[in-house]
Protein backbone atom coordinates (compact mmCIF):
# COMPACT_ATOMS: atom_id res chain seq x y z
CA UNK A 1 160.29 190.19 92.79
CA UNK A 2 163.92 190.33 90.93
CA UNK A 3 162.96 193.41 89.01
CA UNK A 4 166.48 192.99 87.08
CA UNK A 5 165.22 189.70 85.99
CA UNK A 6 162.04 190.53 84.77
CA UNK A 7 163.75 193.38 82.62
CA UNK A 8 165.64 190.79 80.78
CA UNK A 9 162.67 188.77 80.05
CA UNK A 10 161.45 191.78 78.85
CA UNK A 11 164.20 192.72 76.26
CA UNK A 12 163.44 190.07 73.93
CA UNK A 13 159.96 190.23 73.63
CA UNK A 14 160.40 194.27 72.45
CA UNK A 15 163.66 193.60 70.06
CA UNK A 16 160.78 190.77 68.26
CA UNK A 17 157.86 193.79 68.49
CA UNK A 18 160.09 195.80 67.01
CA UNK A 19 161.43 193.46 64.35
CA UNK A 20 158.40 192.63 63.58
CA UNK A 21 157.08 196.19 62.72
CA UNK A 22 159.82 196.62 60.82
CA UNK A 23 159.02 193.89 58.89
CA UNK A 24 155.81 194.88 57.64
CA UNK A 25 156.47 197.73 55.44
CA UNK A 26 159.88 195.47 53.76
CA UNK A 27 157.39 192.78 53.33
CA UNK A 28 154.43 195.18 51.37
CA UNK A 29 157.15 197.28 49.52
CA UNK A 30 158.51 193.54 48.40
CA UNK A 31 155.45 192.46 47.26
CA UNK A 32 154.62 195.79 45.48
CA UNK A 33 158.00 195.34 43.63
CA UNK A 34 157.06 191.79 42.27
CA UNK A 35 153.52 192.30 41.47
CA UNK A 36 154.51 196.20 39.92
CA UNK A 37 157.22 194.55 37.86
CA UNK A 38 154.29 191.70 36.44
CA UNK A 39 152.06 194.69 35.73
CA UNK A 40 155.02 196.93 33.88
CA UNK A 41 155.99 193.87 31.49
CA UNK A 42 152.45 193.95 30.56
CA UNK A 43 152.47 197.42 29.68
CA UNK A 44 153.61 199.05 26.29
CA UNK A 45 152.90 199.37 22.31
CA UNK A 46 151.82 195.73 22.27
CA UNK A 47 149.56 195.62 25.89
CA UNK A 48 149.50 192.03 27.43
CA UNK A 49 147.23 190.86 30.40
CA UNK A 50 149.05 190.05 33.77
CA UNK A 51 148.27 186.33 33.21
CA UNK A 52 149.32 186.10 30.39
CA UNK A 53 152.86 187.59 31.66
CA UNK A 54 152.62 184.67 34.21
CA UNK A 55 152.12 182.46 32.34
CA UNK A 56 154.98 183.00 30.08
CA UNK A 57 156.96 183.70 32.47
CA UNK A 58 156.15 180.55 34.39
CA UNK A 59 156.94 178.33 30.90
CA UNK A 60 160.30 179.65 30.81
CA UNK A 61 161.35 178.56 34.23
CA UNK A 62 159.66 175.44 33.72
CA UNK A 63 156.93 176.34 36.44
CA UNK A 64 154.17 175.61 33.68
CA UNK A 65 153.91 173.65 30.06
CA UNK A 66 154.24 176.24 27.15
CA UNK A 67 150.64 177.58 26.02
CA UNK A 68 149.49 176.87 22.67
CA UNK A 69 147.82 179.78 22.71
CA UNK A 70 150.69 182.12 23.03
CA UNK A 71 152.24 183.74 20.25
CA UNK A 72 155.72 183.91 19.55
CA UNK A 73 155.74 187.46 19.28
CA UNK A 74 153.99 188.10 22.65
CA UNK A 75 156.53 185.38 24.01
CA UNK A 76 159.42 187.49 22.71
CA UNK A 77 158.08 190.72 23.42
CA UNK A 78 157.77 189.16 27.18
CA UNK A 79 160.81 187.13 27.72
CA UNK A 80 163.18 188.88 25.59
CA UNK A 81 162.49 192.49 25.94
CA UNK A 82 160.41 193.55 28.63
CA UNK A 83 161.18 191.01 31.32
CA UNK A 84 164.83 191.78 31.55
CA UNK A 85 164.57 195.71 31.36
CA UNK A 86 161.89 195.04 34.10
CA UNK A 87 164.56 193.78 36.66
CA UNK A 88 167.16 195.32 35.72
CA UNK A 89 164.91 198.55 36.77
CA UNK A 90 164.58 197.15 40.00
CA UNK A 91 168.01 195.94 40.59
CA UNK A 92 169.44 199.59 39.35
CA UNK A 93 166.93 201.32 41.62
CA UNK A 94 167.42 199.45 44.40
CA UNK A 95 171.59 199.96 43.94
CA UNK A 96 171.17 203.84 43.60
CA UNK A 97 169.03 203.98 46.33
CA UNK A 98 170.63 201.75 48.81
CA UNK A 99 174.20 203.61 47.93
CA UNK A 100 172.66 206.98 48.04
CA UNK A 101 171.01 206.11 51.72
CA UNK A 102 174.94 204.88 53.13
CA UNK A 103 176.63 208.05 51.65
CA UNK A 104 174.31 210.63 52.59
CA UNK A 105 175.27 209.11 56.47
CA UNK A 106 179.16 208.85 56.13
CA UNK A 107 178.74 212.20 54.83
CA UNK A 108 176.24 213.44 56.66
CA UNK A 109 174.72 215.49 54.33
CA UNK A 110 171.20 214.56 52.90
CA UNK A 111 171.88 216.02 49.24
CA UNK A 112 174.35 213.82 48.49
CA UNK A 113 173.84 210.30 46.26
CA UNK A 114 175.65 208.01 44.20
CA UNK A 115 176.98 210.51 41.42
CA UNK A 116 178.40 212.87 44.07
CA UNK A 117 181.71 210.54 43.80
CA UNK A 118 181.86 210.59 40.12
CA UNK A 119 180.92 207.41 39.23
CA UNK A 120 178.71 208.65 36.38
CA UNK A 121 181.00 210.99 34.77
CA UNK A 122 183.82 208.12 34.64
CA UNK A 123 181.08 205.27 33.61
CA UNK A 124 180.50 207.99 30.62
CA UNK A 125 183.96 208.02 29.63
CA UNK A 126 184.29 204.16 29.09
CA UNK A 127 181.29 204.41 27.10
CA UNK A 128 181.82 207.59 25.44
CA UNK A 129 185.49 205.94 24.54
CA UNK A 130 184.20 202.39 23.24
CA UNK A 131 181.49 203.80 21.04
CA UNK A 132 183.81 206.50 19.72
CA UNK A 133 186.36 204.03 19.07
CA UNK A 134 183.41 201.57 17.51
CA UNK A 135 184.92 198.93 19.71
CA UNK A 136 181.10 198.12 21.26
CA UNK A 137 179.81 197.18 17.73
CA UNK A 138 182.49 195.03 16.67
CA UNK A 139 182.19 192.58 20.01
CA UNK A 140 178.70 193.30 21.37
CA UNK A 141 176.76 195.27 23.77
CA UNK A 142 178.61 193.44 26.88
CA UNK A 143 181.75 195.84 25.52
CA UNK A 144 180.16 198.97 26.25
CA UNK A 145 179.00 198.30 29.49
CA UNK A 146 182.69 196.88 29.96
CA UNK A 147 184.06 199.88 29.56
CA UNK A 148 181.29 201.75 31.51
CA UNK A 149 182.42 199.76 34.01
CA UNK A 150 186.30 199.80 33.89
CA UNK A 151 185.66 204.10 33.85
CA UNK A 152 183.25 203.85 36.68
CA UNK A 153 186.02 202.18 38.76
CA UNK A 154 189.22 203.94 37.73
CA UNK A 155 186.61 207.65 38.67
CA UNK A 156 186.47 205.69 42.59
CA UNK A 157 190.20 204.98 42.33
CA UNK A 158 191.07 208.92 41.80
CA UNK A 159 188.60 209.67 44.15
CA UNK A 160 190.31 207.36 47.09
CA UNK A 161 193.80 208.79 46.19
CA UNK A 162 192.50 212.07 46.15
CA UNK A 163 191.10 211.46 49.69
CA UNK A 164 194.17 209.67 51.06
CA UNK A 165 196.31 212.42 50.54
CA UNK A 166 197.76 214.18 53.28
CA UNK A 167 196.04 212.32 56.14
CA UNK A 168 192.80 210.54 57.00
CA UNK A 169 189.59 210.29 55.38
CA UNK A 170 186.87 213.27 55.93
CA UNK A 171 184.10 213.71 54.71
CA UNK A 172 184.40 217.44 53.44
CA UNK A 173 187.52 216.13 51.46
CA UNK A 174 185.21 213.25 50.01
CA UNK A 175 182.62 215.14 48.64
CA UNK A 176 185.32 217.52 47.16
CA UNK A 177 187.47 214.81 45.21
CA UNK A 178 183.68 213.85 44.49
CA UNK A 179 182.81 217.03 42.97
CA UNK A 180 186.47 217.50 41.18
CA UNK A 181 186.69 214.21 39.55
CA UNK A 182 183.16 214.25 38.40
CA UNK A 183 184.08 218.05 36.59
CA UNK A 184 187.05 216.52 35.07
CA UNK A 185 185.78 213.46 33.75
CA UNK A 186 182.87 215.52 32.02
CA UNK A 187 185.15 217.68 30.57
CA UNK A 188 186.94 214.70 29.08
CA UNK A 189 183.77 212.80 28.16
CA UNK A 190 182.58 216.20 26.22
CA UNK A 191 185.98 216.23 24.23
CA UNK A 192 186.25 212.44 23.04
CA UNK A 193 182.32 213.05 21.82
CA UNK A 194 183.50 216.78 20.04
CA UNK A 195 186.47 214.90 18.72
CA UNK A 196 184.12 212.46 17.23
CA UNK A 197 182.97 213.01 13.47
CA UNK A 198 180.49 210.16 13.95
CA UNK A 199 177.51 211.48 14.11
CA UNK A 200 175.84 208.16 14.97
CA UNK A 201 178.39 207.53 17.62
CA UNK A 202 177.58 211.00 19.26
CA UNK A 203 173.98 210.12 19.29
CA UNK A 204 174.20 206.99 20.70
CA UNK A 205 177.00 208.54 23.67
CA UNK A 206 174.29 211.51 24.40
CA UNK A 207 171.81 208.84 24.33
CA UNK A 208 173.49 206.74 26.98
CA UNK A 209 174.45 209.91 28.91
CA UNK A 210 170.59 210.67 29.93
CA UNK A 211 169.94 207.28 30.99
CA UNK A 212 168.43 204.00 29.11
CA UNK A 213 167.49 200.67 29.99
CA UNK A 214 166.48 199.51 26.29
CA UNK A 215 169.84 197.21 25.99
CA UNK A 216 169.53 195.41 29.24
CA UNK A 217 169.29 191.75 28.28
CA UNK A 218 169.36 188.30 30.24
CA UNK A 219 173.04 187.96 30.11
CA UNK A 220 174.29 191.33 31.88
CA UNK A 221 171.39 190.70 35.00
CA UNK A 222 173.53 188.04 36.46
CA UNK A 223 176.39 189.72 37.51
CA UNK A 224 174.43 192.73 38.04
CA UNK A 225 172.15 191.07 40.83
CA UNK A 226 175.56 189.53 42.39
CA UNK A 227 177.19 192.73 43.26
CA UNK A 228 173.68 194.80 43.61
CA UNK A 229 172.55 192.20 46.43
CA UNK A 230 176.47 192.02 47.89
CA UNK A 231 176.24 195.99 48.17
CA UNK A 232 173.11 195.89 50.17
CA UNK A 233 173.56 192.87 52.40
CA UNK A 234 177.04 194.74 53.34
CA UNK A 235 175.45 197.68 53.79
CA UNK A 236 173.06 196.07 56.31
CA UNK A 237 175.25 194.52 57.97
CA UNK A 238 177.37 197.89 58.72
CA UNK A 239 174.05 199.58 59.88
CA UNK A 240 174.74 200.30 63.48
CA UNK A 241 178.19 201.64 62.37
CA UNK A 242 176.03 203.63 59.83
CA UNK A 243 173.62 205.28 62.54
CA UNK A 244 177.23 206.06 64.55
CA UNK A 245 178.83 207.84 61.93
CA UNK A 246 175.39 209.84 61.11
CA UNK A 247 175.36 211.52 64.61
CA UNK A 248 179.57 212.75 63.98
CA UNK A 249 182.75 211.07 63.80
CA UNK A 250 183.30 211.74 67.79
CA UNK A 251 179.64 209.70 68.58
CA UNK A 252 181.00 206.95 66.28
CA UNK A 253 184.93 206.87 67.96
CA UNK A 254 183.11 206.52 71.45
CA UNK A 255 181.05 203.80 70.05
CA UNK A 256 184.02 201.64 68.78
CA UNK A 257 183.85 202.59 65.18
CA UNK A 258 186.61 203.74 63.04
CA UNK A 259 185.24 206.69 61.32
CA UNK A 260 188.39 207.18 58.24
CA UNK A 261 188.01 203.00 57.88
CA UNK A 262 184.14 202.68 57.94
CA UNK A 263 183.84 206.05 55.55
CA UNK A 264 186.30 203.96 53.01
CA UNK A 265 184.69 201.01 53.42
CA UNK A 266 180.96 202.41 52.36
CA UNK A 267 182.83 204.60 49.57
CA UNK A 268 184.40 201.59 47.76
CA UNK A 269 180.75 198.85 48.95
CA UNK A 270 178.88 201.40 47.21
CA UNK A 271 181.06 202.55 44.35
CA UNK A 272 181.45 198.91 43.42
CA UNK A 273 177.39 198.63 42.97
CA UNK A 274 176.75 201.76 41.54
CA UNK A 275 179.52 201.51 38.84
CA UNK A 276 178.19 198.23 37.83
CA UNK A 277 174.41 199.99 37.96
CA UNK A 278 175.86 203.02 35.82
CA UNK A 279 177.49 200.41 33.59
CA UNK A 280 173.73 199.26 32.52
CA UNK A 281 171.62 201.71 32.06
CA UNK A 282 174.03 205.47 32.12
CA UNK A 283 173.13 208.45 34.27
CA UNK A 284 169.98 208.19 36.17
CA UNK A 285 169.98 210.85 38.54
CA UNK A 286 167.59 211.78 41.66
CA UNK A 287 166.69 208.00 42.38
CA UNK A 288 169.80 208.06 44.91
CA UNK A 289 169.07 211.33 46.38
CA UNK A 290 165.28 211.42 46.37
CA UNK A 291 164.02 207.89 47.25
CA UNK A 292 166.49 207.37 50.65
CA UNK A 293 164.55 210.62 51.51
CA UNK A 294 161.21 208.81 51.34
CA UNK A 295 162.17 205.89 52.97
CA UNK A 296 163.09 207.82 56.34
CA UNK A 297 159.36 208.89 56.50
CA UNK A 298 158.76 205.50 55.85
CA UNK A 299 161.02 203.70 58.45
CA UNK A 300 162.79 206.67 60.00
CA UNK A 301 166.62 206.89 60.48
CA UNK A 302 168.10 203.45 61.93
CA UNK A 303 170.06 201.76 58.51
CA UNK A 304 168.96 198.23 60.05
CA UNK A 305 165.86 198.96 58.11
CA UNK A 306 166.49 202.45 56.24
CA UNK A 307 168.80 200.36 53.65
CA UNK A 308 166.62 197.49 52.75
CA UNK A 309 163.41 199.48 52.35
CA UNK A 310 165.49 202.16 50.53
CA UNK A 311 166.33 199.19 47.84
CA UNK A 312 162.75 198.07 47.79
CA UNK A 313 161.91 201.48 47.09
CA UNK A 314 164.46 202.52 44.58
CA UNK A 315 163.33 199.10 42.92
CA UNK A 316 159.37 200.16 42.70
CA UNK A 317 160.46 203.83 41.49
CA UNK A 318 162.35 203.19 38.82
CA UNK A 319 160.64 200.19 36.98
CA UNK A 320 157.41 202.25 36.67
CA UNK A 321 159.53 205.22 35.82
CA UNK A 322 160.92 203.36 33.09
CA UNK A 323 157.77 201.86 31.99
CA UNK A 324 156.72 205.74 31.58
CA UNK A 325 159.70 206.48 29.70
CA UNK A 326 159.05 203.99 27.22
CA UNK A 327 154.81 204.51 27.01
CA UNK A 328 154.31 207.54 27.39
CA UNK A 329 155.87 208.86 23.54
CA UNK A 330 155.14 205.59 22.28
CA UNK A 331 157.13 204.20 19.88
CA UNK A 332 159.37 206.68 20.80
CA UNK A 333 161.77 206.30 24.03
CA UNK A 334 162.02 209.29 26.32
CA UNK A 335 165.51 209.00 27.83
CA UNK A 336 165.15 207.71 31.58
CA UNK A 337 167.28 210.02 33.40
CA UNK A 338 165.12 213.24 31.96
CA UNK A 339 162.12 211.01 33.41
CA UNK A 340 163.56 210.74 37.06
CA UNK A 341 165.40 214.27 37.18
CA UNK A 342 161.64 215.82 36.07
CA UNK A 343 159.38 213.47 38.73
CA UNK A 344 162.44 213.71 40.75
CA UNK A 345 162.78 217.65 41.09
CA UNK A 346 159.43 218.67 42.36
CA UNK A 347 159.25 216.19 44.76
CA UNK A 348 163.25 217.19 46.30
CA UNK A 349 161.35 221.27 46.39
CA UNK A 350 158.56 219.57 48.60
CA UNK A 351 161.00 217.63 51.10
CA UNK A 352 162.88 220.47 51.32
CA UNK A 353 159.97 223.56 51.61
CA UNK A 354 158.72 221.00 54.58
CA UNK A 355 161.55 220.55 56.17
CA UNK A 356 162.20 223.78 56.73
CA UNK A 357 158.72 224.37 57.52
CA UNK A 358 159.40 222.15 60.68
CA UNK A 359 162.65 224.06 61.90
């Protein structure tokens, strides 16, 4: 008997087992997402049943004739307000959570996330800057978000050159220029809202500061979905390069990878989502640094799965964390990123206290 043979019969049959048990929790945590987002736009002041979500919902992609007996409130409550803040929940969870799994590896440190590169404190400036300016009410929503955006982007750009300097990429040096730039930015953010003598422009900067997804609306989700799903699917695809980089740049040079041009490849994949993510709904903190931590105890380290289940579950946490945020002080709107830092902390002290329980 060729035992070499056999072996390579083998092979295939455990790369499917393995795919396929892999498979299983994506395909529950997917199908938690959809029915947990049908649920949440059901949930609030005005209380809907999930058919009658469905069916709505199901009119207005032309699934299903309109209902007579559907109101036009409950129609607009459903389609115009609460379906749209729904997903863009999931797609912002499943950005922060995705980004915060890849950095914590080309860092390899598990307390880092998304803001460690300063992508919230520049996304605050834009905004902080167009409401100041009262640019954002002249034009429209789409202009704060804009320059959310634009401020998001030019924090990654500092945080490159800063990097760059004086040799190749490390990733001490990144979470420094991380750290510095993120400082900075808040420093300037804080003086364009002192400078202000708006009061109502101050408000609305603090409000966006702690995190809100009360303007998302149908025509930001687009472009939103574009980059969130281009982030991940790149992500994924760099996932062996990812587990190389995790065990030490040496493991990942002896593997083929190039440590400096994978580290500023993830930096700018995930800076690119996250800044758009920022740009819609301000700071939400813990999501990035929390939920990747779950979904290793889930799915355990290997990015092949760790990235997509991350974005499943940054996707489920944060649209019933915002469904809390905006129930739970009814009619009044608890600012989301309070919501996640306050579920968020007590469950980082657990991970941690049992970690360390285990060394």
């Amino acid at each position: 008997m060729n035992l070499s043979a056999t072996a390579e019969r083998v092979k295939p049959t455990l790369r499917h087992r393995r795919r396929g048990r892999h498979l299983i929790p994506i395909a529950l945590l997917a199908s938690a997402v959809a029915v947990s987002g049908l649920v949440a736009v059901g949930l609030g002041a005005s209380s809907l049943p999930a058919s009658t979500v469905v069916r709505i919902v199901a009119a207005h992609l032309g699934l299903a004739p309109i209902d007579p007996e559907i109101s036009a409130r409950q129609d607009a409550i459903v389609w115009e307000l609460r379906a749209p803040r729904a997903i863009g929940a999931m797609l912002v969870g499943a950005t922060l959570a995705a980004a915060g799994a890849a950095l914590q590896a080309i860092v390899r440190n598990t307390l880092a996330d998304p803001f460690l590169l300063g992508v919230s404190s520049g996304a605050s400036l834009g905004a902080a800057s167009v409401i100041t300016l009262g640019v954002g009410s002249a034009i429209g929503g789409l202009t704060l978000m804009g320059g959310a955006f634009v401020g998001a982007l030019a924090a990654i750009a500092l945080v490159l050159a800063l990097v760059r300097t004086g040799g190749p990429a490390a990733s001490n040096r990144l979470v420094l220029a991380g750290i510095t730039v993120s400082f900075f930015l808040a420093a300037l953010t804080n003086l364009v809202v002192v400078a202000s003598g708006d009061r109502d422009a101050i408000r609305a900067v603090m409000f966006w500061m702690l995190g809100s997804l009360g303007a998302t609306r149908w025509e930001i989700l687009p472009w939103l979905a574009i980059l969130a799903a281009l982030m991940v699917a790149m992500l994924t695809l760099r996932a062996r390069r990812l587990d190389a980089i995790a065990l030490g740049d040496d493991v990942a040079r002896s593997l083929g990878t190039d440590p400096d041009r994978l580290r500023a490849q993830i930096t700018a994949l995930t800076a690119l989502g996250v800044a758009a993510a920022v740009a819609v709904s301000g700071s939400i903190g813990f999501v990035g640094l929390v939920v990747p931590h779950l979904a290793r105890r889930l799915v355990g380290a290997s990015h092949r799965v760790l990235i997509p289940v991350s974005a499943l579950l940054g996707a489920l946490v944060l649209v019933w964390a915002d469904t809390l945020a905006r129930t739970v002080f009814s009619p009044r709107e608890l600012p989301l990123g309070i919501l996640t830092a306050l579920l968020g902390t007590p469950l980082l002290m657990l991970l941690i206290r049992h970690d360390g329980s285990q060394r």
